[in-house]
N, C-alpha and C. Protein backbone atom coordinates (compact mmCIF):
# COMPACT_ATOMS: atom_id res chain seq x y z
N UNK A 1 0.84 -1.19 0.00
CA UNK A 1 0.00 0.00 0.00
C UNK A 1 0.88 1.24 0.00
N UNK A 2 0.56 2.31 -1.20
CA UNK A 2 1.19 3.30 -0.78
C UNK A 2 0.14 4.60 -0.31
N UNK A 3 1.28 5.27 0.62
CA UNK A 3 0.50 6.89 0.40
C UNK A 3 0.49 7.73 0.36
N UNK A 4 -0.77 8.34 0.24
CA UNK A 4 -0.72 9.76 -0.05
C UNK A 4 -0.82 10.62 0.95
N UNK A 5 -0.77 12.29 0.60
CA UNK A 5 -0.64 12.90 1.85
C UNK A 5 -1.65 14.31 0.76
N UNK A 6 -2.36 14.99 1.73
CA UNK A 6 -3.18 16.04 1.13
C UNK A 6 -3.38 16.73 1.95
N UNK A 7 -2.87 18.66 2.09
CA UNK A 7 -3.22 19.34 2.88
C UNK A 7 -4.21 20.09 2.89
N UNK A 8 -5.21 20.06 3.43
CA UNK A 8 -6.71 20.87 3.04
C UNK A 8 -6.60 21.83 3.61
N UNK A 9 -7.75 23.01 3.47
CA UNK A 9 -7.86 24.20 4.54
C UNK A 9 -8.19 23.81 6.22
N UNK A 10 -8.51 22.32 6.04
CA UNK A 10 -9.18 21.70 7.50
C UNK A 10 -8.42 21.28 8.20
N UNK A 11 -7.10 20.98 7.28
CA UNK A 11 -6.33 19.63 8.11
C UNK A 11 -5.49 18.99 7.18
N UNK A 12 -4.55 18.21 7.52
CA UNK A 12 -3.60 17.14 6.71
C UNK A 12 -4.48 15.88 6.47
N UNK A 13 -4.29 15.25 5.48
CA UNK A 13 -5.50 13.95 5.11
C UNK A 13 -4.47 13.28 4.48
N UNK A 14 -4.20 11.71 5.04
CA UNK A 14 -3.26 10.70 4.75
C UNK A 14 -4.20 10.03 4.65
N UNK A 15 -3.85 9.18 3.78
CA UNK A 15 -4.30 7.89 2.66
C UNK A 15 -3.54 6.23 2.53
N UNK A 16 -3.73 6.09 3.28
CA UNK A 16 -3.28 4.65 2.17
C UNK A 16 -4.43 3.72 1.69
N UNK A 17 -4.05 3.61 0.26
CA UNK A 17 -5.05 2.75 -0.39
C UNK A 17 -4.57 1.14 -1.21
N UNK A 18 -5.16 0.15 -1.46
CA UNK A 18 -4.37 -0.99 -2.05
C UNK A 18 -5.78 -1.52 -2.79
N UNK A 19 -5.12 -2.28 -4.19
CA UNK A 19 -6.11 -2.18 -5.44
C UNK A 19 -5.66 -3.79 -5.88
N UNK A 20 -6.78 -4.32 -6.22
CA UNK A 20 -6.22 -5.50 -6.77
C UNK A 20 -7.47 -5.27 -8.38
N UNK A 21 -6.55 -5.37 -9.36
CA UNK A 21 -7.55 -4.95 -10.62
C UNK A 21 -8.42 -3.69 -10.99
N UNK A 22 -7.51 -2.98 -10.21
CA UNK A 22 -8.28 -1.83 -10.56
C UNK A 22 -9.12 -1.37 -9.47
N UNK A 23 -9.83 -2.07 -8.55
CA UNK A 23 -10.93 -1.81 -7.57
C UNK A 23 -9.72 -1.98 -6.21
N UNK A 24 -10.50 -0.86 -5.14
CA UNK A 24 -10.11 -0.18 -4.27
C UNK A 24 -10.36 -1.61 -3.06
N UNK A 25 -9.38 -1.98 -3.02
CA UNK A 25 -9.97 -3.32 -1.54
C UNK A 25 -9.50 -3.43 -0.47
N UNK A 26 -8.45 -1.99 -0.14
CA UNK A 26 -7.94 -1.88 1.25
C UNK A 26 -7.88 -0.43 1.58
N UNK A 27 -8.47 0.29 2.53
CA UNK A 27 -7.97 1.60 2.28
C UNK A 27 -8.23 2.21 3.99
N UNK A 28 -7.51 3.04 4.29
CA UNK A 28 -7.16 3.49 5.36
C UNK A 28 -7.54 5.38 5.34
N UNK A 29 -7.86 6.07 6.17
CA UNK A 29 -7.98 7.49 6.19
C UNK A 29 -7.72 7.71 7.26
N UNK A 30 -6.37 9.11 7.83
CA UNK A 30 -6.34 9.66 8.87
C UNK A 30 -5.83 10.63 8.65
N UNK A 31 -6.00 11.40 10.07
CA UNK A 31 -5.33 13.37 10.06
C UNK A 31 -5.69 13.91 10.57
N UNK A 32 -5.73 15.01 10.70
CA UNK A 32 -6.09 16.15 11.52
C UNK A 32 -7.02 16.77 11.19
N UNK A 33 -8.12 16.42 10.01
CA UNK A 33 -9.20 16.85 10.14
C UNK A 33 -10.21 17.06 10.84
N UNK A 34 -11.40 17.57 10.26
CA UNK A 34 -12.74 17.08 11.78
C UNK A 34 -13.86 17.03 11.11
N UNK A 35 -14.93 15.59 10.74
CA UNK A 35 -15.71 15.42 10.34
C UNK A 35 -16.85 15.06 10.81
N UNK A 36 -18.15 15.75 10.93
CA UNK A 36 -19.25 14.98 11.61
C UNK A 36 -20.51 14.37 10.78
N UNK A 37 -20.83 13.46 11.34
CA UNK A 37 -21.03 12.80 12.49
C UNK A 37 -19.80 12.16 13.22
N UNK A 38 -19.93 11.57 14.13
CA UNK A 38 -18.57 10.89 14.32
C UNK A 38 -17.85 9.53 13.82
N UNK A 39 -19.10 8.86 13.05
CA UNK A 39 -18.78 7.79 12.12
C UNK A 39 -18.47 8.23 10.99
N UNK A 40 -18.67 9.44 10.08
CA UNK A 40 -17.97 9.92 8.76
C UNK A 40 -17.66 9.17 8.36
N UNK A 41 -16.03 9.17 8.84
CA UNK A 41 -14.79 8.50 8.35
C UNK A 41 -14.84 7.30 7.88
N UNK A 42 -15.40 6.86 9.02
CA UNK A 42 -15.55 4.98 8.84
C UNK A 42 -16.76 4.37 7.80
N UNK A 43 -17.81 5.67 7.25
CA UNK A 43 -19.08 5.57 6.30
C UNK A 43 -17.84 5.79 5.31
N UNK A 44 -17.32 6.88 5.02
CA UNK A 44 -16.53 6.90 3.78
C UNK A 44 -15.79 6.12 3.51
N UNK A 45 -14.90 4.90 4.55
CA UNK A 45 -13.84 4.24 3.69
C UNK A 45 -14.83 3.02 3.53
N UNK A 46 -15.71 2.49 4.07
CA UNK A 46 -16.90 1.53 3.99
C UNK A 46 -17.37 1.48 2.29
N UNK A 47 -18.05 2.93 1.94
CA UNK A 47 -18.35 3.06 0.38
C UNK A 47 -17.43 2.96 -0.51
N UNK A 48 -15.88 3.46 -0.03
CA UNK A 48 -15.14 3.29 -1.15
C UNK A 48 -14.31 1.98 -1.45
N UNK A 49 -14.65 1.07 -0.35
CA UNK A 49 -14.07 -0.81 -0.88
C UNK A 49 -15.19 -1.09 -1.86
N UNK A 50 -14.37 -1.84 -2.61
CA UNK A 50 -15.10 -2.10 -3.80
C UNK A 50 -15.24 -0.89 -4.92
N UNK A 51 -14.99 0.29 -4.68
CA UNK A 51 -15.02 1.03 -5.82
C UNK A 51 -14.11 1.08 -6.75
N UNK A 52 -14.41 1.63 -8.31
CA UNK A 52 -12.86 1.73 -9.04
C UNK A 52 -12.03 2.76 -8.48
N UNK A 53 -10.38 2.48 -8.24
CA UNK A 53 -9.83 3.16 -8.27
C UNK A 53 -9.50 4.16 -9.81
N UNK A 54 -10.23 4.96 -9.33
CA UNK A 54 -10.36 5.98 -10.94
C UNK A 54 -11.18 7.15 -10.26
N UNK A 55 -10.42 8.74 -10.41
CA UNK A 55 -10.44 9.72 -9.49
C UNK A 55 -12.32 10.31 -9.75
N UNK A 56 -12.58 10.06 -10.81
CA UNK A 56 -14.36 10.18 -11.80
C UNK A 56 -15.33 9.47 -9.98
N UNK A 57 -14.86 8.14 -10.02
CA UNK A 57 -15.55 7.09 -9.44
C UNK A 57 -15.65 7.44 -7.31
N UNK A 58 -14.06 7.69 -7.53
CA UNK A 58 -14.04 8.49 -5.92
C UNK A 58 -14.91 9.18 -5.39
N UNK A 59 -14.80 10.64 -6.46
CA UNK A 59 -15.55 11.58 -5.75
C UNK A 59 -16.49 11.61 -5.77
N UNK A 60 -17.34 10.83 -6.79
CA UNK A 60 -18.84 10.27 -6.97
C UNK A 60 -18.79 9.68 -5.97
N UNK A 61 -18.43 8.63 -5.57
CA UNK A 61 -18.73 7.51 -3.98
C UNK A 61 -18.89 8.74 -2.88
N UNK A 62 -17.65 9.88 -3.10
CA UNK A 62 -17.24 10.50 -1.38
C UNK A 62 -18.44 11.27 -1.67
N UNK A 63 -18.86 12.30 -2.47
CA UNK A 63 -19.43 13.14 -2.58
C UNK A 63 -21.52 12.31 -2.56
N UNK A 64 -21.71 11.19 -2.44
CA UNK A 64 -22.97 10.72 -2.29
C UNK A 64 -22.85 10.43 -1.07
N UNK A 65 -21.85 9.64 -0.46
CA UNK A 65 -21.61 9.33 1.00
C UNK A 65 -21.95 10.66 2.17
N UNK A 66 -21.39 12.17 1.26
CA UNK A 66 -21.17 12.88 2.31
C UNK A 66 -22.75 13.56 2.50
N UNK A 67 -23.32 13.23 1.04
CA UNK A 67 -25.31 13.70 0.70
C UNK A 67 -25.84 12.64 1.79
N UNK A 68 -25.90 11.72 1.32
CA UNK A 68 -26.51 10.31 2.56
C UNK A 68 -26.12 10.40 3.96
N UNK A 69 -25.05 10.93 3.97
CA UNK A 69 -24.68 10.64 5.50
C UNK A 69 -24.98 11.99 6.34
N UNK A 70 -25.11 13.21 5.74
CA UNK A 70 -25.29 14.55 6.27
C UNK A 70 -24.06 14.73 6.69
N UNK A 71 -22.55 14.49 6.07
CA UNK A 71 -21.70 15.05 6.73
C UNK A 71 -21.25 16.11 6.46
N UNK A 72 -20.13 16.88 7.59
CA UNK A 72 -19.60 18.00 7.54
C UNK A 72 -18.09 17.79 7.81
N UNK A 73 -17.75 18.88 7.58
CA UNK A 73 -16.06 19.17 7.48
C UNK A 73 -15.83 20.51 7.36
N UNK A 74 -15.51 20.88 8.56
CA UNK A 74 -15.27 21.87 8.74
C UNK A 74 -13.76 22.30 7.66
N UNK A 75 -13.39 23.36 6.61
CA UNK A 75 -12.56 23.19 5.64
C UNK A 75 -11.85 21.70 4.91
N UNK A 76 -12.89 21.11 4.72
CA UNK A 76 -12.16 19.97 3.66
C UNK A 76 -13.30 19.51 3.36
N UNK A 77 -13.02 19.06 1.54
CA UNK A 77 -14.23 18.84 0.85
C UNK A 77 -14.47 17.53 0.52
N UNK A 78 -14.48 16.45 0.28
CA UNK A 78 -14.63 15.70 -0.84
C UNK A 78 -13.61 15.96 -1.74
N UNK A 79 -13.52 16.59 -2.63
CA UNK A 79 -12.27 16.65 -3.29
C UNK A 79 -11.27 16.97 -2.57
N UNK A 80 -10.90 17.26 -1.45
CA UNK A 80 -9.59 17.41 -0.40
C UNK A 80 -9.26 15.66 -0.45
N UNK A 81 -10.33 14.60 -0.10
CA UNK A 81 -10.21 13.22 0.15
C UNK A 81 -9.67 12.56 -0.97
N UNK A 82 -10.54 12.96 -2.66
CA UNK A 82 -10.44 12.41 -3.40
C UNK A 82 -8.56 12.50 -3.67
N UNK A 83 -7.77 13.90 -3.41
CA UNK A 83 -6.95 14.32 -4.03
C UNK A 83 -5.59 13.29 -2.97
N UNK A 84 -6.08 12.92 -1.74
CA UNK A 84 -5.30 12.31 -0.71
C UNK A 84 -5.16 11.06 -1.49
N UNK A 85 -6.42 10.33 -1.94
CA UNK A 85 -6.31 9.37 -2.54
C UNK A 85 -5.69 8.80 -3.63
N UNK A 86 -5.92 9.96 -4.52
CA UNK A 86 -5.16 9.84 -6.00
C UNK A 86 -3.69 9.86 -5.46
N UNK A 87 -3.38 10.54 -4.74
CA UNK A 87 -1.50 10.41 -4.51
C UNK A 87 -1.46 9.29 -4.03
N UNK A 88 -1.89 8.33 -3.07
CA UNK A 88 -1.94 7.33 -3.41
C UNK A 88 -1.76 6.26 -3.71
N UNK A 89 -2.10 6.11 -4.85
CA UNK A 89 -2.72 5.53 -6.12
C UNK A 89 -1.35 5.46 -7.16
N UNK A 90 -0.76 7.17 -6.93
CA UNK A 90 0.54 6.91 -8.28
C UNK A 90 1.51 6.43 -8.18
């Protein structure tokens, strides 16, 4: 697994993610952000096993996760996550 590292306006957001065929089947999120509810985190890496690793597919998963789940983040978006991820990934 490698990773990534992404500094948002919220916080530092580390990544490690691991892919077998393309799809996302291990993935880890931590940092110094602050997301509520207090399960967030653990709803977002939940939706993204099994997704393609492909940056289109991410922010679609993070960005429905964060509609469904009512979450917040105080400075960091969805694309702050997606961008932790893609580093990554390369």
């Amino acid at each position: 697994m490698k990773q990534g590292i992404h500094k948002s306006k919220g916080g530092l957001i580390r990544s490690f993610v691991g892919t077998e065929n393309g799809i996302i089947d291990d993935i880890s999120i931590s940092g110094d952000f602050f997301l509520f509810p207090e399960e967030a985190l653990s709803k977002i890496i939940e939706e993204l096993k099994g997704a393609a690793a492909k940056r289109e597919e991410i922010q679609k998963n993070i960005e429905a996760t964060y509609k469904k789940e009512n979450i917040q983040s105080p400075g960091t978006t969805p694309s702050d996550f997606t961008e932790s991820i893609m580093k990554s990934l390369e």
